[in-house]
Protein backbone atom coordinates (compact mmCIF):
# COMPACT_ATOMS: atom_id res chain seq x y z
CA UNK A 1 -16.23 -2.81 91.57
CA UNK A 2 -13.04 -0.77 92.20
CA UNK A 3 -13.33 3.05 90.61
CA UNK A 4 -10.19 4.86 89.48
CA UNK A 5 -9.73 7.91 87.24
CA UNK A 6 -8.72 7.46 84.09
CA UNK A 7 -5.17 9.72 85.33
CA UNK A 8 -4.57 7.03 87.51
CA UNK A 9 -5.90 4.53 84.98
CA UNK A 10 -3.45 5.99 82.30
CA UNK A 11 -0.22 6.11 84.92
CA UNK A 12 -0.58 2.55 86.07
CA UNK A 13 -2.26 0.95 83.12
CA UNK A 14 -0.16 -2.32 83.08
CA UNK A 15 -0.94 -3.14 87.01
CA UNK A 16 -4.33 -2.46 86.37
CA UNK A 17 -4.93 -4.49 83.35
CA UNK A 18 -2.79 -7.35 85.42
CA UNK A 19 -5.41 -6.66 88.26
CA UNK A 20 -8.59 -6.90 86.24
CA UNK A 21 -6.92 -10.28 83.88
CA UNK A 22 -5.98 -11.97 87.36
CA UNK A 23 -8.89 -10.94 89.49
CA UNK A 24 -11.61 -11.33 87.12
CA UNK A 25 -13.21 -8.25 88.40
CA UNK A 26 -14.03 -5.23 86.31
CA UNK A 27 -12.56 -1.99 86.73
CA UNK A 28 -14.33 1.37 86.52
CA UNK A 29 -12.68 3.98 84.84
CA UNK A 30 -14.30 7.59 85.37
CA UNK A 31 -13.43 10.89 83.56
CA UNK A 32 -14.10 14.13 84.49
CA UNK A 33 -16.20 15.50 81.55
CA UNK A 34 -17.32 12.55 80.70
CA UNK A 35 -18.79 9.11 80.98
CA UNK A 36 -17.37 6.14 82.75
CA UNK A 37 -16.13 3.20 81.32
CA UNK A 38 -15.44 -0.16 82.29
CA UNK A 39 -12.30 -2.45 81.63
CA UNK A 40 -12.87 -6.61 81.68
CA UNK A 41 -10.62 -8.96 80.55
CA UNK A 42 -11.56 -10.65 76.71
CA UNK A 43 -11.84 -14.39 78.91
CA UNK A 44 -14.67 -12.35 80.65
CA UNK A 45 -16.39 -10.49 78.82
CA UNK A 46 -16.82 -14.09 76.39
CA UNK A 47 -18.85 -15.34 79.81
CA UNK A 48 -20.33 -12.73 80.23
CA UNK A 49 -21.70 -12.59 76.60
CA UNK A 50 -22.40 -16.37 76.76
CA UNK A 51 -24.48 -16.12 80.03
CA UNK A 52 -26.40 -13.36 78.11
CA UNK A 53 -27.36 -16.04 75.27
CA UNK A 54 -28.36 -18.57 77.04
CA UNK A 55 -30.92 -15.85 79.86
CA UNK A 56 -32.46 -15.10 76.58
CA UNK A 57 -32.90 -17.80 74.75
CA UNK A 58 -36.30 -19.13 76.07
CA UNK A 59 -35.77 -23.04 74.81
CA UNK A 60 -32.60 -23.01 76.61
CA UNK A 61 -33.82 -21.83 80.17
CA UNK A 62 -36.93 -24.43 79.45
CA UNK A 63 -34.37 -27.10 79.07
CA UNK A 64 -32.66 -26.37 82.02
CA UNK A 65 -35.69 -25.24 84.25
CA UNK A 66 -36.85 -29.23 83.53
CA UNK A 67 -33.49 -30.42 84.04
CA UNK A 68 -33.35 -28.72 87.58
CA UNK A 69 -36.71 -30.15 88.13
CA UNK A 70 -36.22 -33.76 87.29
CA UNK A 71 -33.01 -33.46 89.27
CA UNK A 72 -34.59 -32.14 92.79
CA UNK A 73 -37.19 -35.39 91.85
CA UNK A 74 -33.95 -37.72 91.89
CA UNK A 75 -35.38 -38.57 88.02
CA UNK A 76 -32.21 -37.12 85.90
CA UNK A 77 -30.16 -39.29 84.32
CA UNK A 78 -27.40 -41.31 85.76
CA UNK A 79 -24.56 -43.24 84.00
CA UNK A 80 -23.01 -46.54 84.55
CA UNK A 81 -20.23 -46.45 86.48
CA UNK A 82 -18.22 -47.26 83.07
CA UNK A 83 -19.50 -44.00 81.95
CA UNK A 84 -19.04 -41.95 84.95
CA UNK A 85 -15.35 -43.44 84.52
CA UNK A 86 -15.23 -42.24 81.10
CA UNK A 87 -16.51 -38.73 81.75
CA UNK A 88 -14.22 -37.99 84.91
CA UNK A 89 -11.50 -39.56 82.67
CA UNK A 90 -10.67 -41.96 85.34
């Protein structure tokens, strides 16, 4: 994660927020009497927050700890090919 003071922050604050939107990397902003903060873009701090949800919902990781598993087994659901079709929009 790239570090600049929040002077440098403050003088160049529209290429930086340009950086972070088009990058999709955070930015770390660090004052001198103070504590750092960090700068995302909304798009990815919504991930970010989703990802959270789903590590912590336990039925969720069950679900997809058995899909993995039934997967590696070759046992997971397949579609038609009508379906596939249909779900590739072809």
């Amino acid at each position: 994660m790239e570090t600049v003071s929040v002077n440098q922050f403050r003088d160049n604050l529209k290429s930086y927020v340009e950086q972070v939107v088009d990058n999709h990397e955070p930015l770390k902003v660090t004052r001198r009497a103070g504590e750092a903060f960090v700068v995302i873009s909304a798009d990815d701090w919504e991930r970010e927050q989703e990802t959270l949800y789903v590590l912590q919902n336990a039925s969720l990781m069950a679900q997809i700890a058995a899909s993995g598993a039934t997967h590696t087994q070759n046992q997971g659901y397949l579609p038609s090919d009508e379906q596939f079709n249909e779900i590739a929009g072809l």
